[in-house]
N, C-alpha and C. Protein backbone atom coordinates (compact mmCIF):
# COMPACT_ATOMS: atom_id res chain seq x y z
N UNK A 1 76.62 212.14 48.35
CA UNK A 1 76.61 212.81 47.06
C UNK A 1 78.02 213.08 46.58
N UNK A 2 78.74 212.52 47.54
CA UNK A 2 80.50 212.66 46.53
C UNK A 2 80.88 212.04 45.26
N UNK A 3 80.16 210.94 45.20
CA UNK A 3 80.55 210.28 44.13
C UNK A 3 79.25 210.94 43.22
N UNK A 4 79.33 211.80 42.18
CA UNK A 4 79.15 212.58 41.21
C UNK A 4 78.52 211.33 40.05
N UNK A 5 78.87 210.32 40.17
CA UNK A 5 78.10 209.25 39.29
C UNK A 5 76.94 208.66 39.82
N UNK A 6 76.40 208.87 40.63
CA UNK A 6 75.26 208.29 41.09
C UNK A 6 74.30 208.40 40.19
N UNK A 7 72.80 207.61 39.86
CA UNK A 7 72.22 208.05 39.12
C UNK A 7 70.91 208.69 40.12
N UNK A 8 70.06 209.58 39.26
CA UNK A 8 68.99 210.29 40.36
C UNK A 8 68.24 209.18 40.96
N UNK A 9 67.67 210.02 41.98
CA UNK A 9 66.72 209.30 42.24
C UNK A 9 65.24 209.63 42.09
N UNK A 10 64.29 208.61 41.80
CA UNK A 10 63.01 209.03 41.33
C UNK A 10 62.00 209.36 42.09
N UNK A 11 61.80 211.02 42.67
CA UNK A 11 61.00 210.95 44.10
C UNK A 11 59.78 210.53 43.65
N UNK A 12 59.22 210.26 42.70
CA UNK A 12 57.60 209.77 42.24
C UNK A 12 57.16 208.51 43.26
N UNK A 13 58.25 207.43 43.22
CA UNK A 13 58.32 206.60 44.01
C UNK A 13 58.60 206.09 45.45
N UNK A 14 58.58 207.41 45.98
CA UNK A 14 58.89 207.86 47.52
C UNK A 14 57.42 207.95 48.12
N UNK A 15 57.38 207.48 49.16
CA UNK A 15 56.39 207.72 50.09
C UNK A 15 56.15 209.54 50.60
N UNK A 16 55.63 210.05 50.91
CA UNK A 16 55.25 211.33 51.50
C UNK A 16 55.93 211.73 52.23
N UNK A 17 56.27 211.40 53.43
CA UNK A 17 56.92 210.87 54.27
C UNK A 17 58.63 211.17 54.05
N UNK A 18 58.82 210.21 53.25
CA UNK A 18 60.02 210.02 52.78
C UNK A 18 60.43 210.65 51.89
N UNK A 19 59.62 211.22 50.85
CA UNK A 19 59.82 212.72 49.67
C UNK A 19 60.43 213.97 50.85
N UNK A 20 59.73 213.80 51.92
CA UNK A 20 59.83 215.29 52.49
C UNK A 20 61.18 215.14 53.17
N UNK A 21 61.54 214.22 53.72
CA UNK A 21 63.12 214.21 54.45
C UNK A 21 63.88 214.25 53.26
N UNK A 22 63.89 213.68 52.08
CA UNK A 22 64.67 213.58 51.30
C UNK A 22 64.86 214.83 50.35
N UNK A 23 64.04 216.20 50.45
CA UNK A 23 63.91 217.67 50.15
C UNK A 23 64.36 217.86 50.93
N UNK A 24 64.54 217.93 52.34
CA UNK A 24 64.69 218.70 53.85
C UNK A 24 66.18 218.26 54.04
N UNK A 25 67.02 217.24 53.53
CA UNK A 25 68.09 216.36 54.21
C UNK A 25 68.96 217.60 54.65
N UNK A 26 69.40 217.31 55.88
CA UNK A 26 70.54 218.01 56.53
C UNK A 26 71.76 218.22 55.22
N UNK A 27 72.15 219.59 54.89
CA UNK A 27 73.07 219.56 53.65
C UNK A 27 72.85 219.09 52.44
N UNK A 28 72.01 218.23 52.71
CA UNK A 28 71.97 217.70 50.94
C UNK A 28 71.51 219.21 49.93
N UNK A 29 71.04 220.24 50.21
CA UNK A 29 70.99 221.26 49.09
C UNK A 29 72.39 221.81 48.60
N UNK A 30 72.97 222.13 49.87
CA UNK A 30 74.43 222.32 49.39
C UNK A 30 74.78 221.19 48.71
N UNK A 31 75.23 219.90 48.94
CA UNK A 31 75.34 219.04 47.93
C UNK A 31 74.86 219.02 46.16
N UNK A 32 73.80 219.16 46.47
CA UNK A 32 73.22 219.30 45.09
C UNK A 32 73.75 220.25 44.38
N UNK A 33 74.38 221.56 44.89
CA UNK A 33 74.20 222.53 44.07
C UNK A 33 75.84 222.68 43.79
N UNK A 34 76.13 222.14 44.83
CA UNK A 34 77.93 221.85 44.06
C UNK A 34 78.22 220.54 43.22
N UNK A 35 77.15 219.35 43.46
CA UNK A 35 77.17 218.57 42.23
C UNK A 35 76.67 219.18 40.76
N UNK A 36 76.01 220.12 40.74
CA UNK A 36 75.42 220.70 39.93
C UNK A 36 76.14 221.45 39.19
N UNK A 37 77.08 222.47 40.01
CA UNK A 37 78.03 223.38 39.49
C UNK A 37 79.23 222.23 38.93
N UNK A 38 79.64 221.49 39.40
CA UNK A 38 80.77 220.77 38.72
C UNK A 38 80.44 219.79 37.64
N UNK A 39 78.88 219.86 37.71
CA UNK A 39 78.64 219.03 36.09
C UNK A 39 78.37 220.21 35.06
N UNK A 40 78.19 221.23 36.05
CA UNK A 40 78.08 222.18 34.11
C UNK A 40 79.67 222.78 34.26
N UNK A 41 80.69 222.61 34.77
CA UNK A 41 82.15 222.87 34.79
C UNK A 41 82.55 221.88 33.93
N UNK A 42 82.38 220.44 33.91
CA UNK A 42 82.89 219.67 33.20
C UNK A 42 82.33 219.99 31.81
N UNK A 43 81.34 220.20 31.87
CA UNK A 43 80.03 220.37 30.61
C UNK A 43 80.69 221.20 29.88
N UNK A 44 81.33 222.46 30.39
CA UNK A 44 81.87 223.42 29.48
C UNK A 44 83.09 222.99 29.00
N UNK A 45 84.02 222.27 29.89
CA UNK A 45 85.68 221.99 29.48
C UNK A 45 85.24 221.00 28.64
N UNK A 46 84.33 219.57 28.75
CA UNK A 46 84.12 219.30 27.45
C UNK A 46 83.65 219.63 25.87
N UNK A 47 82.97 220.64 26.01
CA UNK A 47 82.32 221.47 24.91
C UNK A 47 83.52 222.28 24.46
N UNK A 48 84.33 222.92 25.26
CA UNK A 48 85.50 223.77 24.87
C UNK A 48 87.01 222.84 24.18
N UNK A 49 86.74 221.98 25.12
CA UNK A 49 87.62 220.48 24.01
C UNK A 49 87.32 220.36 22.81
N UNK A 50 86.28 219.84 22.54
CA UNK A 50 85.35 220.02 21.38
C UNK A 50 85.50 220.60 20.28
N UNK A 51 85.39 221.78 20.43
CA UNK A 51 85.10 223.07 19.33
C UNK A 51 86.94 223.16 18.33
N UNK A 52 86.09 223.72 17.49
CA UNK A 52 87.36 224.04 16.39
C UNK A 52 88.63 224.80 16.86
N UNK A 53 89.54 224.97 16.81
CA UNK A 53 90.81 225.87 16.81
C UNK A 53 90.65 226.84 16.24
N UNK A 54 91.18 227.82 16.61
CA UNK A 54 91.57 229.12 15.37
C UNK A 54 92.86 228.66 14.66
N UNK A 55 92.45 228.48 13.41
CA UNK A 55 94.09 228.28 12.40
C UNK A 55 94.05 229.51 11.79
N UNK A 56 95.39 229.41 10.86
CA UNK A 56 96.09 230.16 10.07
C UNK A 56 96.40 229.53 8.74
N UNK A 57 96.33 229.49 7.59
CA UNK A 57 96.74 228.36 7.01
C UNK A 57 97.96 229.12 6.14
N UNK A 58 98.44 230.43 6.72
CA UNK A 58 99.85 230.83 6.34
C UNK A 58 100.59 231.06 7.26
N UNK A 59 101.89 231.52 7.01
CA UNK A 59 103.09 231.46 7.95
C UNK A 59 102.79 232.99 8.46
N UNK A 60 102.30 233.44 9.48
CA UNK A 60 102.33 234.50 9.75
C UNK A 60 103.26 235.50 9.62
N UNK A 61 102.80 236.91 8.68
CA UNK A 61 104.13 237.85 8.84
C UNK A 61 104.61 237.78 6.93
N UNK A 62 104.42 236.43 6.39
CA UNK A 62 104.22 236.75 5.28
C UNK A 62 103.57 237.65 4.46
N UNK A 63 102.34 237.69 4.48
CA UNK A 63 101.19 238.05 4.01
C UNK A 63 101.16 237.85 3.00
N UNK A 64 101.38 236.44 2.39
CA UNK A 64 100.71 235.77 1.49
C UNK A 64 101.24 236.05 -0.05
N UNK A 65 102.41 237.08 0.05
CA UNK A 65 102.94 237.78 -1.15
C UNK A 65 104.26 237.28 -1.40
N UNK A 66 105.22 236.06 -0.77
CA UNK A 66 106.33 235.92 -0.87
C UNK A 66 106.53 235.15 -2.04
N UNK A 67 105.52 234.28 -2.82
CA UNK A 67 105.67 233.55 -3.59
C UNK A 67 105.03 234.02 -5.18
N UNK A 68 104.52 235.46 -4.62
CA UNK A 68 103.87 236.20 -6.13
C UNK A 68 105.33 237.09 -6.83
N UNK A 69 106.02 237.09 -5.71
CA UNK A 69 107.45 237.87 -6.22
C UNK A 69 108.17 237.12 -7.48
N UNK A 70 108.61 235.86 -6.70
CA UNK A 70 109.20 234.92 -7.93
C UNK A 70 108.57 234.39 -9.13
N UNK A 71 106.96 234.47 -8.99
CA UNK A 71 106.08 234.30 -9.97
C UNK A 71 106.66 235.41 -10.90
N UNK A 72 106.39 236.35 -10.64
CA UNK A 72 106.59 237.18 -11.12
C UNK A 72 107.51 237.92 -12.14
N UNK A 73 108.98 237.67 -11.02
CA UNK A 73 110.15 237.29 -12.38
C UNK A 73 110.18 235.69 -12.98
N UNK A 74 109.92 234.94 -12.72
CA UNK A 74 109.78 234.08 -14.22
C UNK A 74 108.97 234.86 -14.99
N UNK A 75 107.78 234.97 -14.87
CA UNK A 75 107.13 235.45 -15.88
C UNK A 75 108.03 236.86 -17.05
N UNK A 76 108.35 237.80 -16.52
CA UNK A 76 109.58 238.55 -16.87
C UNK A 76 110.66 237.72 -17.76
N UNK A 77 111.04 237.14 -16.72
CA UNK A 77 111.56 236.00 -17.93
C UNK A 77 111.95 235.30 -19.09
N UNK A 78 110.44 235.03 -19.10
CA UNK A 78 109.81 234.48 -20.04
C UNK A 78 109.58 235.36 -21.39
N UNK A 79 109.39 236.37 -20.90
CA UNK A 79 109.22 236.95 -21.58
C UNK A 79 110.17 237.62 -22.45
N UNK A 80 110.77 238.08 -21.67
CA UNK A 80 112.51 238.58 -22.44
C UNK A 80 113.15 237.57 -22.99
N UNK A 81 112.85 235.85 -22.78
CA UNK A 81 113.02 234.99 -23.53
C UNK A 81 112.12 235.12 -25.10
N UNK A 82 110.92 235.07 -24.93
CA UNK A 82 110.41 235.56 -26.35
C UNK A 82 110.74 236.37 -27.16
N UNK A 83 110.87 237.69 -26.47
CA UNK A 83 110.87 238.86 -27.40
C UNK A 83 112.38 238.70 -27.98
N UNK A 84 113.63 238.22 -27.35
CA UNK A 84 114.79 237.59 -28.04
C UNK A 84 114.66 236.71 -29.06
N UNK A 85 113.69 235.45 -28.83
CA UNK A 85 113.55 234.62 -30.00
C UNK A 85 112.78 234.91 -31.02
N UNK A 86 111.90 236.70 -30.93
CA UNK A 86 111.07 236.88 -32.19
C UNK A 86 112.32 237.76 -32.48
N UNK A 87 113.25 238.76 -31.83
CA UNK A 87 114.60 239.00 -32.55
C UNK A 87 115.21 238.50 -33.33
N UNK A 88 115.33 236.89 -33.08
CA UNK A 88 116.44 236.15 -33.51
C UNK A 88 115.67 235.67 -35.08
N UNK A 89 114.55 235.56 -34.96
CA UNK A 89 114.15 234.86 -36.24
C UNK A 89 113.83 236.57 -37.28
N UNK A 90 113.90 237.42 -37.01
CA UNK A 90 113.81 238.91 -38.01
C UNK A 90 114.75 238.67 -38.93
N UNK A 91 114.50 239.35 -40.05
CA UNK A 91 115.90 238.84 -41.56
C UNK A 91 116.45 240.16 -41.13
N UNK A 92 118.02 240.32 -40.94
CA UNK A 92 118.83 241.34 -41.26
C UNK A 92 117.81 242.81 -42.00
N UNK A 93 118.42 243.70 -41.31
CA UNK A 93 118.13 244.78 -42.44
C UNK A 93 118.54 245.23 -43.29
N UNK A 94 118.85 245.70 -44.17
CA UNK A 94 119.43 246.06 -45.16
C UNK A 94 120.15 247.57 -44.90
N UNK A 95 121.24 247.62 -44.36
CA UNK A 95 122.12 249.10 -44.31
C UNK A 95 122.74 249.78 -45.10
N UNK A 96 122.46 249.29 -46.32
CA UNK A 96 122.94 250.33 -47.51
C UNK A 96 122.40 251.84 -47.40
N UNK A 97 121.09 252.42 -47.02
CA UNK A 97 120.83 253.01 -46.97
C UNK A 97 121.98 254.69 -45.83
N UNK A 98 122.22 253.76 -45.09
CA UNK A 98 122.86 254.64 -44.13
C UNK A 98 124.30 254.72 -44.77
N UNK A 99 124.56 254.15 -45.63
CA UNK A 99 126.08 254.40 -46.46
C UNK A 99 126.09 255.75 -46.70
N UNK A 100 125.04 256.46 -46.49
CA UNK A 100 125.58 258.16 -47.32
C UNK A 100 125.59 259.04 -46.30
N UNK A 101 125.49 258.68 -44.78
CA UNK A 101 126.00 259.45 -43.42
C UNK A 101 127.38 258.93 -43.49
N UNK A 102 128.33 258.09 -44.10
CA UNK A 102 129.77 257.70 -43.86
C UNK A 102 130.37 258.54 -44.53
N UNK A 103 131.41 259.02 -44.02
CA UNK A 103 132.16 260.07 -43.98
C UNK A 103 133.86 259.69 -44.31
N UNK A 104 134.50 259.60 -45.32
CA UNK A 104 135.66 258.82 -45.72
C UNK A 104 136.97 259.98 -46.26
């Protein structure tokens, strides 16, 4: 029973006789039961091969906020870009009015 590839054997087709030595064999239970244990050992390291990883799909330690910062000032930006170009297009005001706080 060392070599772990053997295939079973089919006691249906055993004589009486020969079913019963082949239940009874000197050691063969121990055999069996350490062939047994090292096929559900493999059974698990293959199943544990298998299975998914735990990922991350960020850089740990970030938390996911390093790139809402710079969003952020563009947007700012942008904005102080507008409110300059609705400045720039306003017509002059007219300061005659304040001519009579000047003091000469």
């Amino acid at each position: 029973m060392s070599n772990f590839r053997n295939s079973p054997i089919d006691r249906r087709r055993l004589n009486s006789r020969d079913r019963q030595e082949f239940n009874q064999g000197g050691g063969y239970g121990e055999q069996l039961t350490a062939y047994k244990r090292a096929r559900a050992y493999n059974a698990q390291n293959r199943m544990l091969a298998k299975r998914d990883s735990r990922t991350t799909e960020k850089t740990p330690g970030t938390g996911g906020f390093t790139q809402g910062l710079g969003i952020q000032q563009e947007r700012y930006r942008e904005m102080g870009q507008q409110r300059d170009a609705a400045e720039a297009n306003r017509p002059d005001m007219d300061t005659s009015i304040y001519d009579i706080y000047k003091t000469d």
